[in-house]
N, C-alpha and C. Protein backbone atom coordinates (compact mmCIF):
# COMPACT_ATOMS: atom_id res chain seq x y z
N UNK A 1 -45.75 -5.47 55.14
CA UNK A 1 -45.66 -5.72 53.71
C UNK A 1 -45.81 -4.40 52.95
N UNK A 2 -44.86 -4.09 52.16
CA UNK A 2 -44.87 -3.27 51.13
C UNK A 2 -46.37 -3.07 49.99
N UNK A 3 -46.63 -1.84 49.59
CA UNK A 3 -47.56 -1.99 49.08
C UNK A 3 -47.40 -1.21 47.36
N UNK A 4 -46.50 -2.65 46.80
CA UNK A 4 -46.02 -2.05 45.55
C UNK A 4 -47.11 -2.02 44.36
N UNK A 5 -46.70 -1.42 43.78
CA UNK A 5 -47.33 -1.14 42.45
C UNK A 5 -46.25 -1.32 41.06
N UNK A 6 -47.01 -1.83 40.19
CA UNK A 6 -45.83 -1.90 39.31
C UNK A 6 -45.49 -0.93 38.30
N UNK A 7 -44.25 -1.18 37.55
CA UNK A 7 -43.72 0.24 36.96
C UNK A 7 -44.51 0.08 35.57
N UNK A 8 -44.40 -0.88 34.84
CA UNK A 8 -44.81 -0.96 33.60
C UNK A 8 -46.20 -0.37 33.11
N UNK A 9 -46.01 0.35 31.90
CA UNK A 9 -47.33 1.16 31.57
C UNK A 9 -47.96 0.24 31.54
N UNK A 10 -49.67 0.65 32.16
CA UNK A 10 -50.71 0.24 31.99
C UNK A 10 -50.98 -0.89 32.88
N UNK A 11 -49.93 -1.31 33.54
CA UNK A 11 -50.02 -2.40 34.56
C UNK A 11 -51.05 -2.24 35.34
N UNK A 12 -51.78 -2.82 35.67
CA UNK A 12 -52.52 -2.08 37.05
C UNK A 12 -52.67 -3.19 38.43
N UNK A 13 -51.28 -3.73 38.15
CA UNK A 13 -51.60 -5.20 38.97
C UNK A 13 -50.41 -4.18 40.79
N UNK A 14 -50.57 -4.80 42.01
CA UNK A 14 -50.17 -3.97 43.14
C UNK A 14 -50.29 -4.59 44.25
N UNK A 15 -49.83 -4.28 44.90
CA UNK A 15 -49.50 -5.12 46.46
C UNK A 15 -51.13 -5.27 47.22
N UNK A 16 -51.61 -4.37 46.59
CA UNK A 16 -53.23 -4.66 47.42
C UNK A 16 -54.42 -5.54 46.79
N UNK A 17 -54.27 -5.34 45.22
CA UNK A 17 -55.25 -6.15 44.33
C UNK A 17 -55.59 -7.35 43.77
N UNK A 18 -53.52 -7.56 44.09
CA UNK A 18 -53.01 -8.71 43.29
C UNK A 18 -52.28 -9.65 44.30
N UNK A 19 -51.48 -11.26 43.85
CA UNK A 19 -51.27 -11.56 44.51
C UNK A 19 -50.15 -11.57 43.52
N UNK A 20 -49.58 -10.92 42.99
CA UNK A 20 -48.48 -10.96 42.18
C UNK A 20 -46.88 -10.77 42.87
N UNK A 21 -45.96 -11.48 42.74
CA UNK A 21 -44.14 -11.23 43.27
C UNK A 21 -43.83 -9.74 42.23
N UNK A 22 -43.65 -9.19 43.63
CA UNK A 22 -42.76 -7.81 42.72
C UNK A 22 -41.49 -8.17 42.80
N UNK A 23 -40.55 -7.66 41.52
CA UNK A 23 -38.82 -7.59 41.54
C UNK A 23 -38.81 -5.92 41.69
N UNK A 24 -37.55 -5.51 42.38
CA UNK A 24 -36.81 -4.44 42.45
C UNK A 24 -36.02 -4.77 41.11
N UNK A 25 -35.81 -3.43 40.67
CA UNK A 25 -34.60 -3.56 39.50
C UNK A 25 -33.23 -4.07 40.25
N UNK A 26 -32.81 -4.80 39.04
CA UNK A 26 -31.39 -5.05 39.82
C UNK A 26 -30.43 -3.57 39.98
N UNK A 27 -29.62 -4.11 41.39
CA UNK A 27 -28.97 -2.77 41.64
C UNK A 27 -27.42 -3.07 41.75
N UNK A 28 -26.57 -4.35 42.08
CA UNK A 28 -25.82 -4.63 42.00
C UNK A 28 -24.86 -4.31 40.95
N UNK A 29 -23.75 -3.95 41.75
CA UNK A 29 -23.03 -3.99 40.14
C UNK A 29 -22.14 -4.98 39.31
N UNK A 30 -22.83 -6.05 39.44
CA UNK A 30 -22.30 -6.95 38.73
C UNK A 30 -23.60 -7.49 37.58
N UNK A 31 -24.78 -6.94 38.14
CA UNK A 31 -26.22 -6.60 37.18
C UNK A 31 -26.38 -5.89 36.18
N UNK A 32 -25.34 -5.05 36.43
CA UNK A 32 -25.83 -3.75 35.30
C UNK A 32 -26.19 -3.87 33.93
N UNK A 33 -25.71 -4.84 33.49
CA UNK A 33 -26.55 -5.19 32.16
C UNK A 33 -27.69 -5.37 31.88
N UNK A 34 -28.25 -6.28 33.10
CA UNK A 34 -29.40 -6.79 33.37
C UNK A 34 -30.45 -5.95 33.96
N UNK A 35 -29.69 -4.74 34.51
CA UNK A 35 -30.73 -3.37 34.86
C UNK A 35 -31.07 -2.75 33.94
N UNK A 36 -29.59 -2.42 32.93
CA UNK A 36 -29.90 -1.77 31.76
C UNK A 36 -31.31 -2.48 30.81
N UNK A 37 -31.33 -4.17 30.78
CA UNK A 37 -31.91 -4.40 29.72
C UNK A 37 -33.34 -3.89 30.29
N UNK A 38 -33.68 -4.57 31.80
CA UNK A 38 -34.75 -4.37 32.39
C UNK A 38 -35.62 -2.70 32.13
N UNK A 39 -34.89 -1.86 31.97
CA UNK A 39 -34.84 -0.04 31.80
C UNK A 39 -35.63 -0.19 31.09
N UNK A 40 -34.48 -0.76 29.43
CA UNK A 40 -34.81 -0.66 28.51
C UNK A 40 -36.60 -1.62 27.88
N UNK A 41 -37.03 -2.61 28.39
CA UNK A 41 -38.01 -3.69 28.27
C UNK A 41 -39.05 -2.45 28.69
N UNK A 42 -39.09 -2.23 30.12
CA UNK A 42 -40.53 -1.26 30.63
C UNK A 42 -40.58 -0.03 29.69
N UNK A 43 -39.58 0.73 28.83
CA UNK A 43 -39.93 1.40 27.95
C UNK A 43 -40.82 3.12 28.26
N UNK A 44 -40.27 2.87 29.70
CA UNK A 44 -40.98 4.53 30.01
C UNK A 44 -40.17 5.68 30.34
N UNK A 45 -41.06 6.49 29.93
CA UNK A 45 -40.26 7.75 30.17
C UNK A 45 -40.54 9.00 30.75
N UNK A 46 -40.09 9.98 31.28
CA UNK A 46 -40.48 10.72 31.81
C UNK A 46 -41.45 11.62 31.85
N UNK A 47 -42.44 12.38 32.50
CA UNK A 47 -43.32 13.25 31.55
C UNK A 47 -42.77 14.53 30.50
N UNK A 48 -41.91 14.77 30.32
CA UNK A 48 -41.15 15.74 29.73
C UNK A 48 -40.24 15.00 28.66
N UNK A 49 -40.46 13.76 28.34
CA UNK A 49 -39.69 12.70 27.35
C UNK A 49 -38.56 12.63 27.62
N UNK A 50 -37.97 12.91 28.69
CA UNK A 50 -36.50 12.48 29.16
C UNK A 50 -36.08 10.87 29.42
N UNK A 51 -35.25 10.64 29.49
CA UNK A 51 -34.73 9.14 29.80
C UNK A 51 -35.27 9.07 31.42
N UNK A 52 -36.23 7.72 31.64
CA UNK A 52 -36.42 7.60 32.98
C UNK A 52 -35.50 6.39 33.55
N UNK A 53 -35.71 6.57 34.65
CA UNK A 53 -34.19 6.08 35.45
C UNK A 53 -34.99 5.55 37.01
N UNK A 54 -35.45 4.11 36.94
CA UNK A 54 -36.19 3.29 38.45
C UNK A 54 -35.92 4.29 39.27
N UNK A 55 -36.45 4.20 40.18
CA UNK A 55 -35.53 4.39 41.78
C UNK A 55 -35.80 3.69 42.65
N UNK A 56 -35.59 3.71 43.72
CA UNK A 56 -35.29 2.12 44.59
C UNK A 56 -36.65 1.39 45.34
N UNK A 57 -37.67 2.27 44.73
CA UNK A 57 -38.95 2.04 45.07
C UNK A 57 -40.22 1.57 43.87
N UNK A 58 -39.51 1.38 42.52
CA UNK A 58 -40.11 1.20 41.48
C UNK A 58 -39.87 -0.39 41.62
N UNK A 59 -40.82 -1.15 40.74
CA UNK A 59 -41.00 -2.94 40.73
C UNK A 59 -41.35 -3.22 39.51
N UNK A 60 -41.32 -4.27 38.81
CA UNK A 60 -41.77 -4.89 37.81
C UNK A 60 -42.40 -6.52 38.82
N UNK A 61 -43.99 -6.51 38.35
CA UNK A 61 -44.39 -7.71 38.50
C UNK A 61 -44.30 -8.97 38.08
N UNK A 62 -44.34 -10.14 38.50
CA UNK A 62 -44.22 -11.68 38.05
C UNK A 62 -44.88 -11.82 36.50
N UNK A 63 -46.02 -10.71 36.34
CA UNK A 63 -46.97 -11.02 35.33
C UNK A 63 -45.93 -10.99 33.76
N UNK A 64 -45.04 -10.17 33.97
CA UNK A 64 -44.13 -9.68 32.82
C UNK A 64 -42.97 -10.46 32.24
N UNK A 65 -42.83 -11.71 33.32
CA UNK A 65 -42.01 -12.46 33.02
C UNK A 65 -42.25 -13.76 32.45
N UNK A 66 -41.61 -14.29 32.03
CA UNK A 66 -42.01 -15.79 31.61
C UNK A 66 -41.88 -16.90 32.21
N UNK A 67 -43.24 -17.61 32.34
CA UNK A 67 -43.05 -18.87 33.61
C UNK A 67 -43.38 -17.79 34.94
N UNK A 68 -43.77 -16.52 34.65
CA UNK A 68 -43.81 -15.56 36.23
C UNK A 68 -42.86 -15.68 37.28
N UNK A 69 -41.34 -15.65 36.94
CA UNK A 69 -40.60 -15.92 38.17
C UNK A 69 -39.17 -15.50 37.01
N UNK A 70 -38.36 -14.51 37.56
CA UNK A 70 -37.33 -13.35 37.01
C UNK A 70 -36.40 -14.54 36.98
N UNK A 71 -35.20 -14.58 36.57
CA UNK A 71 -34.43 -15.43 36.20
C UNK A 71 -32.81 -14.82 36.41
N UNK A 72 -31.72 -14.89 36.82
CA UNK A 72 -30.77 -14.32 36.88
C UNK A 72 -29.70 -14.69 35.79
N UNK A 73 -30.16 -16.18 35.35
CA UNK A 73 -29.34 -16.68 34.49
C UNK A 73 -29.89 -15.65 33.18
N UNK A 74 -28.59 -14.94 32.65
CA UNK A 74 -28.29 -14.68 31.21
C UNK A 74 -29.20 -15.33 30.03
N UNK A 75 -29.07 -16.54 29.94
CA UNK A 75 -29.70 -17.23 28.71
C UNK A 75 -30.99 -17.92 29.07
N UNK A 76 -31.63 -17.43 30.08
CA UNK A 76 -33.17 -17.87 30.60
C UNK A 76 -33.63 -16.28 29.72
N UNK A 77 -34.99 -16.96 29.51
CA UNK A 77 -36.28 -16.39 28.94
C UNK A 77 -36.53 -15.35 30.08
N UNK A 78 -36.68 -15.41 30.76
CA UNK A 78 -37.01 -14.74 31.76
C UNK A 78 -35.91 -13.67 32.88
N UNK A 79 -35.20 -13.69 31.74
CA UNK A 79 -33.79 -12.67 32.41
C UNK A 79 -34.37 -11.25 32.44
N UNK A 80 -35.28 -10.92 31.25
CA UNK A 80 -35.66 -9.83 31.29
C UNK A 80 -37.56 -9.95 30.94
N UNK A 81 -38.12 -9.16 31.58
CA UNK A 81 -39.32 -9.11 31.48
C UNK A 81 -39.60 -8.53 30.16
N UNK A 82 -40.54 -9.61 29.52
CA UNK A 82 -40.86 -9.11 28.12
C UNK A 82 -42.31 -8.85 28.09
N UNK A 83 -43.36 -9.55 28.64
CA UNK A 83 -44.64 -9.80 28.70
C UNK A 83 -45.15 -8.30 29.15
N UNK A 84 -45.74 -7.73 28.14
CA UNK A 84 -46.53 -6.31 28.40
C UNK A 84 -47.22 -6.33 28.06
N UNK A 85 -48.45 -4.92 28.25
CA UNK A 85 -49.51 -4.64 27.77
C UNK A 85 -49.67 -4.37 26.67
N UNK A 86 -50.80 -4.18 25.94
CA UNK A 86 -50.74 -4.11 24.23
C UNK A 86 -50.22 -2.99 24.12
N UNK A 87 -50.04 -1.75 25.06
CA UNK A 87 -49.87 -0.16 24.61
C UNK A 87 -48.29 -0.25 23.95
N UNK A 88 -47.95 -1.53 24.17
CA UNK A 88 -46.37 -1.89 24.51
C UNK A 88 -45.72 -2.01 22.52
N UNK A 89 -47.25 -2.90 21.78
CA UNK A 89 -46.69 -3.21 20.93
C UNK A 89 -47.45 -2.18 19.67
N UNK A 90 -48.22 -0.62 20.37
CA UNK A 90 -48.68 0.03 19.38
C UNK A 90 -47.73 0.46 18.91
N UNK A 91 -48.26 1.20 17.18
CA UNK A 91 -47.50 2.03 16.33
C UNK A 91 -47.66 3.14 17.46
N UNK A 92 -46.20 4.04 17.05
CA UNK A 92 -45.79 5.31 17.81
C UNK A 92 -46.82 6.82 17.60
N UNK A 93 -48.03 7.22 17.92
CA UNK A 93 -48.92 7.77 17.66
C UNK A 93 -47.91 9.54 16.89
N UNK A 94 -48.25 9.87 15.89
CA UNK A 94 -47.76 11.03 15.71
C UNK A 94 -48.16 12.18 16.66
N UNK A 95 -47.58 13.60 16.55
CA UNK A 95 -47.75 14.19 18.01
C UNK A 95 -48.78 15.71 16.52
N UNK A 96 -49.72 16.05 17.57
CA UNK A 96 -50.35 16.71 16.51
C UNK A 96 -49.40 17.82 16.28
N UNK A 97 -48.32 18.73 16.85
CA UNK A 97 -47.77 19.42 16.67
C UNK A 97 -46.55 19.54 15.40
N UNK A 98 -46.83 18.25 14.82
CA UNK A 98 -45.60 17.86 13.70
C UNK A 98 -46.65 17.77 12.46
N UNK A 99 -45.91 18.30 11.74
CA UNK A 99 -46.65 18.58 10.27
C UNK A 99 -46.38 16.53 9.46
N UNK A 100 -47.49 16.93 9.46
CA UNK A 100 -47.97 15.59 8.39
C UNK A 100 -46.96 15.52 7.09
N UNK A 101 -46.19 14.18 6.86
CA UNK A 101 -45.35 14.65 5.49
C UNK A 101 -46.50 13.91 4.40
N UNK A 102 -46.29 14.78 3.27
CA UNK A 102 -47.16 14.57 2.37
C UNK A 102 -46.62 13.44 1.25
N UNK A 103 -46.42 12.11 1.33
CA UNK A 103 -45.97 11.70 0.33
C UNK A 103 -45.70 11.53 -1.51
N UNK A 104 -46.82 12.58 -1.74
CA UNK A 104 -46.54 13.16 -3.14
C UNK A 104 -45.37 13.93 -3.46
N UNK A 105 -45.04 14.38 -2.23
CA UNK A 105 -43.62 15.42 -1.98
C UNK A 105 -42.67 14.80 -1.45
N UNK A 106 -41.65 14.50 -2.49
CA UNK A 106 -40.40 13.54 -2.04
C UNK A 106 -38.78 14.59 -1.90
């Protein structure tokens, strides 16, 4: 048995802790939409802020889906994993290196 871990920030659920179903991203190419959306849902990125891109060893857990079980059908809830951690639904923290705009100054 594989001893996955999942991709999604802050997850900390894994093949040793949990008893959670990991999915592989879809890889097929008749998926690709459904990889793309999946990309796009986990929302991470590289350490250098580049576009990150699975690789064939990355998973998303059951916990992220709805009903916990991935769905292939298109118009199921669960086509794409939506269920994340709160870091998922913070405001975008400013970076201290960017000057504060002053709203008196339009």
């Amino acid at each position: 048995m594989w001893n996955y871990t999942c991709c999604a920030v802050n997850c900390k659920n894994n093949g040793k802790t949990s008893d959670c179903i990991f999915y592989k991203f879809p890889t097929a190419s008749h998926k690709i939409v459904q990889r793309q959306k999946w990309i796009a849902a986990v929302k991470r990125k590289n350490p250098d802020g580049s576009k990150w891109t699975p690789k064939t060893h990355h998973v998303t857990c059951n916990a992220h889906f709805i009903g916990k079980k991935k769905s292939d059908d298109p118009a199921s809830p669960s086509y794409v994993p939506t269920l994340f951690p709160p870091v998922y639904h913070a405001k975008q923290v400013q970076s201290t290196h960017e000057p504060k705009k002053d709203s008196s100054q339009a």
